[in-house]
PDB file of N, CA and C in Angstrom:
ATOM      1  N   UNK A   1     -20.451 -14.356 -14.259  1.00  0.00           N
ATOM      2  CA  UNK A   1     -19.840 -13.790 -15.430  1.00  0.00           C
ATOM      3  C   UNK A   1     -18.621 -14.632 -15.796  1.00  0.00           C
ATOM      4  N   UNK A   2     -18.807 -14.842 -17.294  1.00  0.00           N
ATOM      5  CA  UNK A   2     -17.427 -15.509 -17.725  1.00  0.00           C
ATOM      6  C   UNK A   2     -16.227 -14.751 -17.749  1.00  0.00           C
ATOM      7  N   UNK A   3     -14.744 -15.275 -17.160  1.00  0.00           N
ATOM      8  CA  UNK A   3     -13.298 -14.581 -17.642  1.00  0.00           C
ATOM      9  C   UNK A   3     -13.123 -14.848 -18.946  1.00  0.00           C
ATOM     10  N   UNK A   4     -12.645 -13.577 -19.198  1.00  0.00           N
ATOM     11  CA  UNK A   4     -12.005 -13.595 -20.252  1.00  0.00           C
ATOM     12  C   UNK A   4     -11.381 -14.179 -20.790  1.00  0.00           C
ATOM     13  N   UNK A   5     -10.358 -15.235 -20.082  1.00  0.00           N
ATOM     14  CA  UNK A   5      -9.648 -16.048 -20.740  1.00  0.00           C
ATOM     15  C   UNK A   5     -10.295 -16.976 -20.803  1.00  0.00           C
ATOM     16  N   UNK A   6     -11.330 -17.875 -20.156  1.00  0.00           N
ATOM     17  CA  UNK A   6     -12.273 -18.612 -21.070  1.00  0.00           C
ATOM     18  C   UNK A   6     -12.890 -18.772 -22.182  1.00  0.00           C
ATOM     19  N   UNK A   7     -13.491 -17.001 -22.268  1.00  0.00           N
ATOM     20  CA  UNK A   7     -14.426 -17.332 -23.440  1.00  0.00           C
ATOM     21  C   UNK A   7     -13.348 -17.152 -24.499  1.00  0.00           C
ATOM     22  N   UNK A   8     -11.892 -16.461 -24.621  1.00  0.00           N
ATOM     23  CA  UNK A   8     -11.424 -16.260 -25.603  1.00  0.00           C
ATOM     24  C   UNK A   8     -10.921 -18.253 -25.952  1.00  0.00           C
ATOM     25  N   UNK A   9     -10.290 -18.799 -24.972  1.00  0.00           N
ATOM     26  CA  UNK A   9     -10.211 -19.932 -25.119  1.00  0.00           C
ATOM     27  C   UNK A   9     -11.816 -20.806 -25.815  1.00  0.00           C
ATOM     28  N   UNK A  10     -12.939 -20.929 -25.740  1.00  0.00           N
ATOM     29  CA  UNK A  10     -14.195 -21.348 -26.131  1.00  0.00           C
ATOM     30  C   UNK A  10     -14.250 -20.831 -27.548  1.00  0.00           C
ATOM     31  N   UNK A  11     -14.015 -19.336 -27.637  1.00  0.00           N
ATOM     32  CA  UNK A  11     -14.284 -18.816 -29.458  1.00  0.00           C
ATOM     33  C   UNK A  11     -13.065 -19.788 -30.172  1.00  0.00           C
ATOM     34  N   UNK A  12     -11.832 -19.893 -29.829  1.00  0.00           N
ATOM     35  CA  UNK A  12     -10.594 -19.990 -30.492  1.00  0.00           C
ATOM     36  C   UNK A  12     -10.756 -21.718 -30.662  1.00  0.00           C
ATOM     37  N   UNK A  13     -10.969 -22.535 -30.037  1.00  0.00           N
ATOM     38  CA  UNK A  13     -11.239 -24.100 -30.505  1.00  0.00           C
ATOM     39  C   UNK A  13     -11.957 -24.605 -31.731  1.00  0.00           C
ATOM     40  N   UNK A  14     -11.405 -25.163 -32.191  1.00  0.00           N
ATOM     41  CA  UNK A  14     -10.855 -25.702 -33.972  1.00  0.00           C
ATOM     42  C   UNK A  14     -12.028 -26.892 -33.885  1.00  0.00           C
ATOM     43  N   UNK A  15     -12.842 -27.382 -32.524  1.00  0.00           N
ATOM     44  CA  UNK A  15     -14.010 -28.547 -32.297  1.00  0.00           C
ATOM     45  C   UNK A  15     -15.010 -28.026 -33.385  1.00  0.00           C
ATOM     46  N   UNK A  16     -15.809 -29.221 -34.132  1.00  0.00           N
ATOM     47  CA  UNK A  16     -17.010 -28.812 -34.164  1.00  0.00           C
ATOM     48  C   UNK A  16     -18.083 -29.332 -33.628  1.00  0.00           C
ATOM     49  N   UNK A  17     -18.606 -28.171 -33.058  1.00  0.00           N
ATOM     50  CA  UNK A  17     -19.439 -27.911 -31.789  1.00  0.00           C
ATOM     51  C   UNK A  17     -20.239 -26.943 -31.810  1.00  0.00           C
ATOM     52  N   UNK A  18     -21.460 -27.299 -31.164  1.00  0.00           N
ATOM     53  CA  UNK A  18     -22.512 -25.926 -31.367  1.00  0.00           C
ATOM     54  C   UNK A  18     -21.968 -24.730 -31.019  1.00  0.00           C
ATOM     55  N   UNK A  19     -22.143 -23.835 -31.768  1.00  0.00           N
ATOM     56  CA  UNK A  19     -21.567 -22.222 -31.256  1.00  0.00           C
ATOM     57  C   UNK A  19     -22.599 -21.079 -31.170  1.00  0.00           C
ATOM     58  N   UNK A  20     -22.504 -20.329 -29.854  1.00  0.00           N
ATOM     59  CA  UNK A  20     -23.824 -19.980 -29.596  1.00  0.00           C
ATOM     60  C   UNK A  20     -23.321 -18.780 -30.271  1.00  0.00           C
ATOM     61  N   UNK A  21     -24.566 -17.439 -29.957  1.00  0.00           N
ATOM     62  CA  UNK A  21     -24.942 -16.629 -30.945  1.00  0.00           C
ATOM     63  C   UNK A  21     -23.601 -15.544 -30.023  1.00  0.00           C
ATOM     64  N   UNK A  22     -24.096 -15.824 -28.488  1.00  0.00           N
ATOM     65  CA  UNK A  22     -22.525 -14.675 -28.597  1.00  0.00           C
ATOM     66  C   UNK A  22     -21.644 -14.370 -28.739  1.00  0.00           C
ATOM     67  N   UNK A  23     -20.833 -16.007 -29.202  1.00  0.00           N
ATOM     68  CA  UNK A  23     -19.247 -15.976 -29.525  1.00  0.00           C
ATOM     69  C   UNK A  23     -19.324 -15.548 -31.312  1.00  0.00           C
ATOM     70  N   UNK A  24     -20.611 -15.139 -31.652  1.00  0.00           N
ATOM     71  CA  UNK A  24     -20.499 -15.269 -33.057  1.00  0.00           C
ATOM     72  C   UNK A  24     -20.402 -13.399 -32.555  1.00  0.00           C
ATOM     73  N   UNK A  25     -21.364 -13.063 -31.800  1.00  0.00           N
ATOM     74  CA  UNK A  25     -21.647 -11.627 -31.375  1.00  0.00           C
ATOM     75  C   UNK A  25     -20.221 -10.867 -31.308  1.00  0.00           C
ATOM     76  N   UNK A  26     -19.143 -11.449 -30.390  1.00  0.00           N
ATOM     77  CA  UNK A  26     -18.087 -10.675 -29.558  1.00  0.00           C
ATOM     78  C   UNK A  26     -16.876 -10.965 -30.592  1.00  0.00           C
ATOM     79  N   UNK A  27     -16.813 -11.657 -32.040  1.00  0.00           N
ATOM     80  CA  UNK A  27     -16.021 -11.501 -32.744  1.00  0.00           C
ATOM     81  C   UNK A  27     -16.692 -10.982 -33.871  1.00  0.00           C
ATOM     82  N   UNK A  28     -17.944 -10.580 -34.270  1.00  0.00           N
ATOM     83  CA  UNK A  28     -18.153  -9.355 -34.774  1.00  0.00           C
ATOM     84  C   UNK A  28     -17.929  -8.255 -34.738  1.00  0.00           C
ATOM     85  N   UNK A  29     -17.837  -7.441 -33.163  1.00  0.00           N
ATOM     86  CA  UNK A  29     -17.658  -6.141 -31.958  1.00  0.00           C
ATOM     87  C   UNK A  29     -15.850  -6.291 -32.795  1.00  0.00           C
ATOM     88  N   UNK A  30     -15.379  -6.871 -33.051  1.00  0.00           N
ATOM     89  CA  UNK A  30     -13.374  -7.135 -33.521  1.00  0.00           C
ATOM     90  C   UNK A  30     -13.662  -6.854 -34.852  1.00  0.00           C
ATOM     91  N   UNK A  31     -13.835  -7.963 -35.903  1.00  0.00           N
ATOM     92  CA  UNK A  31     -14.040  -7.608 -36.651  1.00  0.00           C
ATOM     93  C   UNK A  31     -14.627  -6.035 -37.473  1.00  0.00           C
ATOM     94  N   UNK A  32     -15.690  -5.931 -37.330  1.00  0.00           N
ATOM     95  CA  UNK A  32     -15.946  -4.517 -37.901  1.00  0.00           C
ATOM     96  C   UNK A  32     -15.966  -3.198 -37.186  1.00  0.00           C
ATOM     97  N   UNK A  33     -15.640  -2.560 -37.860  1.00  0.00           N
ATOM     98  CA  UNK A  33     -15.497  -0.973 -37.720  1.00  0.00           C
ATOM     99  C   UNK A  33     -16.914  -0.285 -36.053  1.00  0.00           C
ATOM    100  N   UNK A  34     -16.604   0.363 -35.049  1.00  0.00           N
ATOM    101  CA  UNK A  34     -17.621   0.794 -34.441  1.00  0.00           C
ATOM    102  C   UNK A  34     -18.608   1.658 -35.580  1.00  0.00           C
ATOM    103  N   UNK A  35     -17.515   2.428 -36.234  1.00  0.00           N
ATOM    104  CA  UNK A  35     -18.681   3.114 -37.347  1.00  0.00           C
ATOM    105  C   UNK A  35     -19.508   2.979 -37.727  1.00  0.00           C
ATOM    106  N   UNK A  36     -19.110   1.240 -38.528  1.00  0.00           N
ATOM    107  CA  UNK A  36     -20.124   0.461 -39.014  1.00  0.00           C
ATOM    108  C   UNK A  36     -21.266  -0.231 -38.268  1.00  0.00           C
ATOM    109  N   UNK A  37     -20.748  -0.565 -36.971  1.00  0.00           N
ATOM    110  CA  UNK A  37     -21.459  -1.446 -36.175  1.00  0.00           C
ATOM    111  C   UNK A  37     -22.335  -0.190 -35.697  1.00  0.00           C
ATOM    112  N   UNK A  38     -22.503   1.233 -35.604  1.00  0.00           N
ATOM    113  CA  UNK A  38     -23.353   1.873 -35.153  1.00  0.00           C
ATOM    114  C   UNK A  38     -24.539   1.900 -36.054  1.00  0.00           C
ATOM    115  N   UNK A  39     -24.437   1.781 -37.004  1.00  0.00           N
ATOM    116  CA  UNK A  39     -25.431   2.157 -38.246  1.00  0.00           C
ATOM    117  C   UNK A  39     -26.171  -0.057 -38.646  1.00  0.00           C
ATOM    118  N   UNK A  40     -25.360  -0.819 -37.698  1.00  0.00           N
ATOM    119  CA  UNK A  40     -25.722  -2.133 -37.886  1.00  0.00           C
ATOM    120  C   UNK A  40     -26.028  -3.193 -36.659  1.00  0.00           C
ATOM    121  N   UNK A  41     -27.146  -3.850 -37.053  1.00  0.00           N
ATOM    122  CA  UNK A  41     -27.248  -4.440 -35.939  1.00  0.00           C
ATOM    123  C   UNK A  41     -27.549  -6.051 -36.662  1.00  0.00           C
ATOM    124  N   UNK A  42     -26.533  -6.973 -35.867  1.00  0.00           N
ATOM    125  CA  UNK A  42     -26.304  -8.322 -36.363  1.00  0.00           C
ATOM    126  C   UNK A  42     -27.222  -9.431 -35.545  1.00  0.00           C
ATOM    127  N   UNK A  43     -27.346 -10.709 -36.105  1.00  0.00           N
ATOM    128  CA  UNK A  43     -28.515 -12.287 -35.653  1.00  0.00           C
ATOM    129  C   UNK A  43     -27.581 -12.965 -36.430  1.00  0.00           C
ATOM    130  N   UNK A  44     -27.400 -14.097 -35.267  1.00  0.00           N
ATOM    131  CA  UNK A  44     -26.918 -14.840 -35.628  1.00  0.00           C
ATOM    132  C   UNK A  44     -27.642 -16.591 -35.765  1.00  0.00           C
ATOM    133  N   UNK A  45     -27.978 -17.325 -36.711  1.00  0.00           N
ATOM    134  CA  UNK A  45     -28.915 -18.672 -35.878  1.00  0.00           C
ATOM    135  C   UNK A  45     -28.529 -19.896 -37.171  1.00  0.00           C
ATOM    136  N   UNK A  46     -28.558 -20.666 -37.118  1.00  0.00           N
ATOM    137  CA  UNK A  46     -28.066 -21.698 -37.733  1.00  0.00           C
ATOM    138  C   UNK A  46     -26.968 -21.545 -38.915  1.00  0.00           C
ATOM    139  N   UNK A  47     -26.055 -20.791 -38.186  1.00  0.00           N
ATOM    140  CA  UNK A  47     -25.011 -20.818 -38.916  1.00  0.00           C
ATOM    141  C   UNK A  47     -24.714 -19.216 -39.982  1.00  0.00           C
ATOM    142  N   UNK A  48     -26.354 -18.768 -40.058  1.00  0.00           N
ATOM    143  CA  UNK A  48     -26.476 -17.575 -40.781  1.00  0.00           C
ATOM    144  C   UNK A  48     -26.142 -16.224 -40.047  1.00  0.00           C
ATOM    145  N   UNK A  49     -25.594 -15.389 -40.155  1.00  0.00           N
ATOM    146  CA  UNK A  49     -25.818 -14.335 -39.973  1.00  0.00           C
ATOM    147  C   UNK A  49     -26.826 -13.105 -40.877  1.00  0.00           C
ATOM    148  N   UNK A  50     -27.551 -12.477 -40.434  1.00  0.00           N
ATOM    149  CA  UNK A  50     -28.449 -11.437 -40.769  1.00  0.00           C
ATOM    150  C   UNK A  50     -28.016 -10.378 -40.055  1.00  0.00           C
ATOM    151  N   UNK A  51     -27.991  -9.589 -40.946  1.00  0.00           N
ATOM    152  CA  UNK A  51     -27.558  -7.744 -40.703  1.00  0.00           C
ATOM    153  C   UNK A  51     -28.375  -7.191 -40.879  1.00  0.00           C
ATOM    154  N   UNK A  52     -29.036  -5.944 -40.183  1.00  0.00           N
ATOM    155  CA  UNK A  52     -29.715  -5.086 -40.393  1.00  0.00           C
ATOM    156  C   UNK A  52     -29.162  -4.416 -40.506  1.00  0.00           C
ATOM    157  N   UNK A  53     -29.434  -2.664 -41.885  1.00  0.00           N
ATOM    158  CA  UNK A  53     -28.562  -1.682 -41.701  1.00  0.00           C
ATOM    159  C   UNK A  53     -29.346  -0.492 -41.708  1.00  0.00           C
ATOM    160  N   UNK A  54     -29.275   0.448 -41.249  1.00  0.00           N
ATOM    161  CA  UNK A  54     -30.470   1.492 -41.308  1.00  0.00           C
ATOM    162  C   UNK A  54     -30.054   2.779 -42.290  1.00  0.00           C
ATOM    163  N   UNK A  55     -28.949   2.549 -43.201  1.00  0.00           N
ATOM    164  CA  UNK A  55     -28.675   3.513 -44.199  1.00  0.00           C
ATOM    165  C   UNK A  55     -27.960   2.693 -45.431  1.00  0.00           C
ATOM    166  N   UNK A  56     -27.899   2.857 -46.186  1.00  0.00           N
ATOM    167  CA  UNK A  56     -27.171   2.693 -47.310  1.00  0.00           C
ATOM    168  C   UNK A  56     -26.352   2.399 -47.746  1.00  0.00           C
ATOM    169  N   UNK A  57     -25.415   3.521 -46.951  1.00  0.00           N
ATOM    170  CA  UNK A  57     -23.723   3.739 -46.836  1.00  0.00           C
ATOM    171  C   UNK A  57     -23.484   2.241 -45.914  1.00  0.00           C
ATOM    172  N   UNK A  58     -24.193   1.804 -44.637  1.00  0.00           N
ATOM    173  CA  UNK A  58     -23.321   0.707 -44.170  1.00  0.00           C
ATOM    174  C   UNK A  58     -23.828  -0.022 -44.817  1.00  0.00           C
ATOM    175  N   UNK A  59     -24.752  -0.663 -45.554  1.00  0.00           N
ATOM    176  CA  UNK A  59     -24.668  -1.755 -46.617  1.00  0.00           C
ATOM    177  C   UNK A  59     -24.089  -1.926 -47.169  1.00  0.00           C
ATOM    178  N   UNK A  60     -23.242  -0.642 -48.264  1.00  0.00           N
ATOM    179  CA  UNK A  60     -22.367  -1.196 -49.152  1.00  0.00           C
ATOM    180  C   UNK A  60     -21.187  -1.401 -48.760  1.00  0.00           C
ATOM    181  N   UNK A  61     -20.992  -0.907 -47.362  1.00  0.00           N
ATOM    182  CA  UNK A  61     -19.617  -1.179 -46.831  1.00  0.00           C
ATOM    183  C   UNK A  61     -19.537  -2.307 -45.994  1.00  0.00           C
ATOM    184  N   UNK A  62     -20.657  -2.778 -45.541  1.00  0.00           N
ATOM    185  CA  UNK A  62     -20.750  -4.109 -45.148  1.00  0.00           C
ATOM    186  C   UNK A  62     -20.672  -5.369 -46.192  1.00  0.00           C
ATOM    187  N   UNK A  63     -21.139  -4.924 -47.112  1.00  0.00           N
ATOM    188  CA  UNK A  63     -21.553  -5.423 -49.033  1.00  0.00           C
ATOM    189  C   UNK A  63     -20.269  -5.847 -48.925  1.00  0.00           C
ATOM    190  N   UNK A  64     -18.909  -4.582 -49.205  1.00  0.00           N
ATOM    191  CA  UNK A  64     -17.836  -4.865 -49.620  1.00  0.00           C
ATOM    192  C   UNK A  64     -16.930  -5.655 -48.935  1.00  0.00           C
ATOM    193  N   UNK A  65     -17.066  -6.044 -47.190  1.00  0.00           N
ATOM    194  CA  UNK A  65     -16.350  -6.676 -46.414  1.00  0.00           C
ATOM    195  C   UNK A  65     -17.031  -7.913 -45.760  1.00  0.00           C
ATOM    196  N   UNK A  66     -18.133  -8.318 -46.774  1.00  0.00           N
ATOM    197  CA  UNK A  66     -18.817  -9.990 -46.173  1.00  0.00           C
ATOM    198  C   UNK A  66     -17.652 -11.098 -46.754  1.00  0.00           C
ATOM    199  N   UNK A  67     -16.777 -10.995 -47.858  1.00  0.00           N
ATOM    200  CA  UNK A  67     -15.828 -12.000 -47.360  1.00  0.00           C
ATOM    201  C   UNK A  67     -14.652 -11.848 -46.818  1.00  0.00           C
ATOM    202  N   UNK A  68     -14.230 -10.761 -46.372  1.00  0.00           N
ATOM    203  CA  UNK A  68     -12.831 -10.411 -44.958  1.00  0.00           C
ATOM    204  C   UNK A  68     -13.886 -11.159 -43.744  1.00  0.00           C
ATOM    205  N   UNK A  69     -15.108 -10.592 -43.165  1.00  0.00           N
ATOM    206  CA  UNK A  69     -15.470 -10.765 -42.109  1.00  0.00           C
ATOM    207  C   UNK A  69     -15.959 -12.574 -42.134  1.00  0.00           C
ATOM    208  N   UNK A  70     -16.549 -13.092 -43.184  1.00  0.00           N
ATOM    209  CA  UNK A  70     -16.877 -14.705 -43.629  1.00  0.00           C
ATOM    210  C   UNK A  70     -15.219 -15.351 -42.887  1.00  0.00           C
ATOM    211  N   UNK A  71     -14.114 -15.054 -43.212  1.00  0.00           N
ATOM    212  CA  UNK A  71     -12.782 -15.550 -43.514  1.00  0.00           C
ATOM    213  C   UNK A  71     -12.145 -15.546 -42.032  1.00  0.00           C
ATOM    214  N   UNK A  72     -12.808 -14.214 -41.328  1.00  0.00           N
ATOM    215  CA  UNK A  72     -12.248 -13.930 -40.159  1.00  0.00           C
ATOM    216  C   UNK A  72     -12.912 -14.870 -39.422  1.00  0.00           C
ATOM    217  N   UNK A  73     -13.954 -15.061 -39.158  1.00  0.00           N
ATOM    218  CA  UNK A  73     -15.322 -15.788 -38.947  1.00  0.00           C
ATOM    219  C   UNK A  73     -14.527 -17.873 -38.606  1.00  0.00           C
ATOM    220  N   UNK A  74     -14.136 -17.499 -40.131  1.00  0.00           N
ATOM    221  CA  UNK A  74     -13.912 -18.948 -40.339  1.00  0.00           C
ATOM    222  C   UNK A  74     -12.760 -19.614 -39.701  1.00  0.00           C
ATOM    223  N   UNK A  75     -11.443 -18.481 -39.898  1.00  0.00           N
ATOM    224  CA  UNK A  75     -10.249 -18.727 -39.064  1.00  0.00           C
ATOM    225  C   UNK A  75     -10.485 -18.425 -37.303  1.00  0.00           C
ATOM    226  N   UNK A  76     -11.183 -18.373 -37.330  1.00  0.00           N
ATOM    227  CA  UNK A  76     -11.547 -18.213 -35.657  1.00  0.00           C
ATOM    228  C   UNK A  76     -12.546 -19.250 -35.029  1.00  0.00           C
ATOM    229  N   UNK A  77     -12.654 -20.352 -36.264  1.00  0.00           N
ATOM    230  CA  UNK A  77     -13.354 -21.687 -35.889  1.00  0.00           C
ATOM    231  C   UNK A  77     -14.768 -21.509 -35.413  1.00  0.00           C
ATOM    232  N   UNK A  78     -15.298 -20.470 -36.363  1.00  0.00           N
ATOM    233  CA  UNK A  78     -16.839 -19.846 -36.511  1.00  0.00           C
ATOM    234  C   UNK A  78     -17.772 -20.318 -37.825  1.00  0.00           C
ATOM    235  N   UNK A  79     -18.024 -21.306 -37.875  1.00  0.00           N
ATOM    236  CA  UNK A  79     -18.409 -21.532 -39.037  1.00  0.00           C
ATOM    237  C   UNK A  79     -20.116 -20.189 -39.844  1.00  0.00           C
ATOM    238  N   UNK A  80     -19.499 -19.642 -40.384  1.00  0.00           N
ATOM    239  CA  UNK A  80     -21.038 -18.940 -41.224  1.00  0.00           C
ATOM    240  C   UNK A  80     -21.587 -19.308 -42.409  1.00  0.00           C
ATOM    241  N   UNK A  81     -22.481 -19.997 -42.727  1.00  0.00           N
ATOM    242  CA  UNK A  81     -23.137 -20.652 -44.485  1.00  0.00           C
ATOM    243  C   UNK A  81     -23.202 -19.154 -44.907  1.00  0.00           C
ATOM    244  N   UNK A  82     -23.650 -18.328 -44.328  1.00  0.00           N
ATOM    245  CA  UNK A  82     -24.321 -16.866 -44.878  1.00  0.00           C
ATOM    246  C   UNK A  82     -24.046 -15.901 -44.562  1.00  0.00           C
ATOM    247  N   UNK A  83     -23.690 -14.719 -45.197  1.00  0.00           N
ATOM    248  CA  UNK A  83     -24.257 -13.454 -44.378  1.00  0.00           C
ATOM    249  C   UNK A  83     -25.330 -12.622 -45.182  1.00  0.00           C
ATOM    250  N   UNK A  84     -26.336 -12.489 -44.865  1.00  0.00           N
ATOM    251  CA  UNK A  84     -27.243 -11.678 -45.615  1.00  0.00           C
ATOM    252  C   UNK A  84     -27.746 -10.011 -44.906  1.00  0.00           C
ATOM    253  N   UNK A  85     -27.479  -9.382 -45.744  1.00  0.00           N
ATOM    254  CA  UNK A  85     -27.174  -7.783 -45.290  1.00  0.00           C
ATOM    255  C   UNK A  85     -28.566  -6.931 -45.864  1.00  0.00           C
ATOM    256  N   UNK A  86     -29.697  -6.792 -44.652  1.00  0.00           N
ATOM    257  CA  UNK A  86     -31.018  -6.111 -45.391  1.00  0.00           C
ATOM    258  C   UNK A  86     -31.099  -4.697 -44.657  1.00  0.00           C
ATOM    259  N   UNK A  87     -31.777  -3.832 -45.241  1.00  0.00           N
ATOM    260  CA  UNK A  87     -32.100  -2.343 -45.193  1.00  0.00           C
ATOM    261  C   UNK A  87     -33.330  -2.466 -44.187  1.00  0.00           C
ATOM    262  N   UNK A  88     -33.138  -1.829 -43.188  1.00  0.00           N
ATOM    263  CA  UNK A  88     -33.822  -1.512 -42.212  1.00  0.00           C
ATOM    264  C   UNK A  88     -35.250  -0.155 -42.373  1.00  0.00           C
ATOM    265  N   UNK A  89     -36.498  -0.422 -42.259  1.00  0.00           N
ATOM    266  CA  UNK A  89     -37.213   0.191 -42.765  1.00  0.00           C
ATOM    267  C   UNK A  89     -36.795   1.918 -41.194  1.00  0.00           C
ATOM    268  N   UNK A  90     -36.766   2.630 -41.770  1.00  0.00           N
ATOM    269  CA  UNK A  90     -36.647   4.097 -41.133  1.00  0.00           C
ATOM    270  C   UNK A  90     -37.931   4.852 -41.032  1.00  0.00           C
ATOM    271  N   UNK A  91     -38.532   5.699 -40.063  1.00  0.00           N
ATOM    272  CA  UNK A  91     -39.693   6.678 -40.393  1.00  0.00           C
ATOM    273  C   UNK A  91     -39.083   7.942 -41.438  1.00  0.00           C
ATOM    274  N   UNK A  92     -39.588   8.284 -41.664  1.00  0.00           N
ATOM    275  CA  UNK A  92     -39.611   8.983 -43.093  1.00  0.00           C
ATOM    276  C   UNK A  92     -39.549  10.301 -42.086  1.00  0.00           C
ATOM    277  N   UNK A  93     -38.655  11.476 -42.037  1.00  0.00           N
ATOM    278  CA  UNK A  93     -38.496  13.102 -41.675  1.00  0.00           C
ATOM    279  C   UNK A  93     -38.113  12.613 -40.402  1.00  0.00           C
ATOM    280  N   UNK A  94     -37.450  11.390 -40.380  1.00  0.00           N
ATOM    281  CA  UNK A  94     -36.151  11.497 -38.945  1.00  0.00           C
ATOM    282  C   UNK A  94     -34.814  11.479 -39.331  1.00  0.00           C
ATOM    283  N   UNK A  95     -34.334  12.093 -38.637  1.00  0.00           N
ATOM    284  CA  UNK A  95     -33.151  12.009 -39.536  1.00  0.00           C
ATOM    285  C   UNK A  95     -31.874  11.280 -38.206  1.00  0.00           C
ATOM    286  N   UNK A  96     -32.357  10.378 -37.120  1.00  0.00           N
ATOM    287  CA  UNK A  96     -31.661   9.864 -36.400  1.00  0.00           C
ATOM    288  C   UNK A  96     -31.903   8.573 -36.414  1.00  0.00           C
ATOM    289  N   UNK A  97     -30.185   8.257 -36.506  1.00  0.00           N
ATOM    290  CA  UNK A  97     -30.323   6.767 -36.900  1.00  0.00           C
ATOM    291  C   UNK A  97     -31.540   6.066 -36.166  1.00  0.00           C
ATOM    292  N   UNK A  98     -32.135   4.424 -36.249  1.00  0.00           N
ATOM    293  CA  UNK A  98     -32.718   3.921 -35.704  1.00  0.00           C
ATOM    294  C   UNK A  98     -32.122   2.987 -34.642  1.00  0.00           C
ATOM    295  N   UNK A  99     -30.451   2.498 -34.903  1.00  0.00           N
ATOM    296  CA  UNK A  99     -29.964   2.103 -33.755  1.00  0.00           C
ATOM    297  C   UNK A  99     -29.378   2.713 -32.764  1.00  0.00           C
ATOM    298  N   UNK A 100     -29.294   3.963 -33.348  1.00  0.00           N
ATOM    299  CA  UNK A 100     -28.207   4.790 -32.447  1.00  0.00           C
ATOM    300  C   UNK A 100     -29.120   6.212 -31.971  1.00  0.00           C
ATOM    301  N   UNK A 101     -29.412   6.454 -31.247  1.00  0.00           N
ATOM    302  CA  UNK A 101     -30.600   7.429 -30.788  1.00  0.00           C
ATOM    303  C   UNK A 101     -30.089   8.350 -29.863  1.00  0.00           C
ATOM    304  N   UNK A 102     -28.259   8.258 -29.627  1.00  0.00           N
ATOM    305  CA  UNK A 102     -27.722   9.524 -28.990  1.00  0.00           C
ATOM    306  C   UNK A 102     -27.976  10.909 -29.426  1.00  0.00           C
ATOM    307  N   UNK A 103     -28.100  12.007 -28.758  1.00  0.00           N
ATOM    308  CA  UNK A 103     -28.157  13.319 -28.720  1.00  0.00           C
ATOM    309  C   UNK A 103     -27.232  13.846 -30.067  1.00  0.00           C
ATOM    310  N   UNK A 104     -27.281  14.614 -31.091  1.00  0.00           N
ATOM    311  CA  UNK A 104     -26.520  14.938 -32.043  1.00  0.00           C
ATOM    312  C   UNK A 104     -25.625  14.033 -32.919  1.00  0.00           C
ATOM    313  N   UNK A 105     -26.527  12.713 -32.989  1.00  0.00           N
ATOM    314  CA  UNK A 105     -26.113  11.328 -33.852  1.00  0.00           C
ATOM    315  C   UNK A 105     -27.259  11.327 -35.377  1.00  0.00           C
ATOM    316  N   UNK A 106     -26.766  12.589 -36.407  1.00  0.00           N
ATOM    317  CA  UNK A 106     -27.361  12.496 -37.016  1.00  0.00           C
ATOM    318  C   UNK A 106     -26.598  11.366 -38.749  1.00  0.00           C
ATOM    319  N   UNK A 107     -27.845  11.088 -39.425  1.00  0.00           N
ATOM    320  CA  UNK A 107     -27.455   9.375 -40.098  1.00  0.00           C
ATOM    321  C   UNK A 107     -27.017  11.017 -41.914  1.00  0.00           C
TER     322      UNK A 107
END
């Protein structure tokens, strides 16, 4: 297991250098809201990020904060070309989220 003060040292370098998908992962978990991140699940791969969202409500609130999180991204020597934010298909008469499947976690 990596220390902590490594990987924060590895995200924070200004190099450009391949950056794998989890340093893109563990300054997402900072960046946005748990709220949001419950109702979202993020991919990261050539530079793009892809969001899945399984309601509505975190799309447009993800919608409204793709350039705070692009900016945060960028000052943290993360380069992103993209973020593209798609609607997650749901079964129809569930009414629990699809990422979040705790006991009385209704969407």
């Amino acid at each position: 297991m990596e220390k902590i003060g490594d990987i924060i040292s590895r995200v924070l370098k200004k190099e450009t250098r391949f950056c794998e998908e989890k340093d893109y992962l563990s300054l997402w978990e900072e960046v946005v809201s748990k709220e949001t991140r419950r109702h979202a699940r993020a991919t990261v791969a050539n530079e793009k990020m892809l969001v899945w969202v399984d309601n509505p409500t975190a799309h447009h609130q993800l919608f409204l904060q793709k350039e705070k999180i692009a900016a945060e991204f960028s000052s943290r020597g993360l380069r992103l070309k993209e973020i593209i934010i798609k609607q997650a298909q749901v079964n129809r008469g569930e009414n629990v989220s699809r990422f979040n499947r705790s006991a009385g976690h209704a969407v």
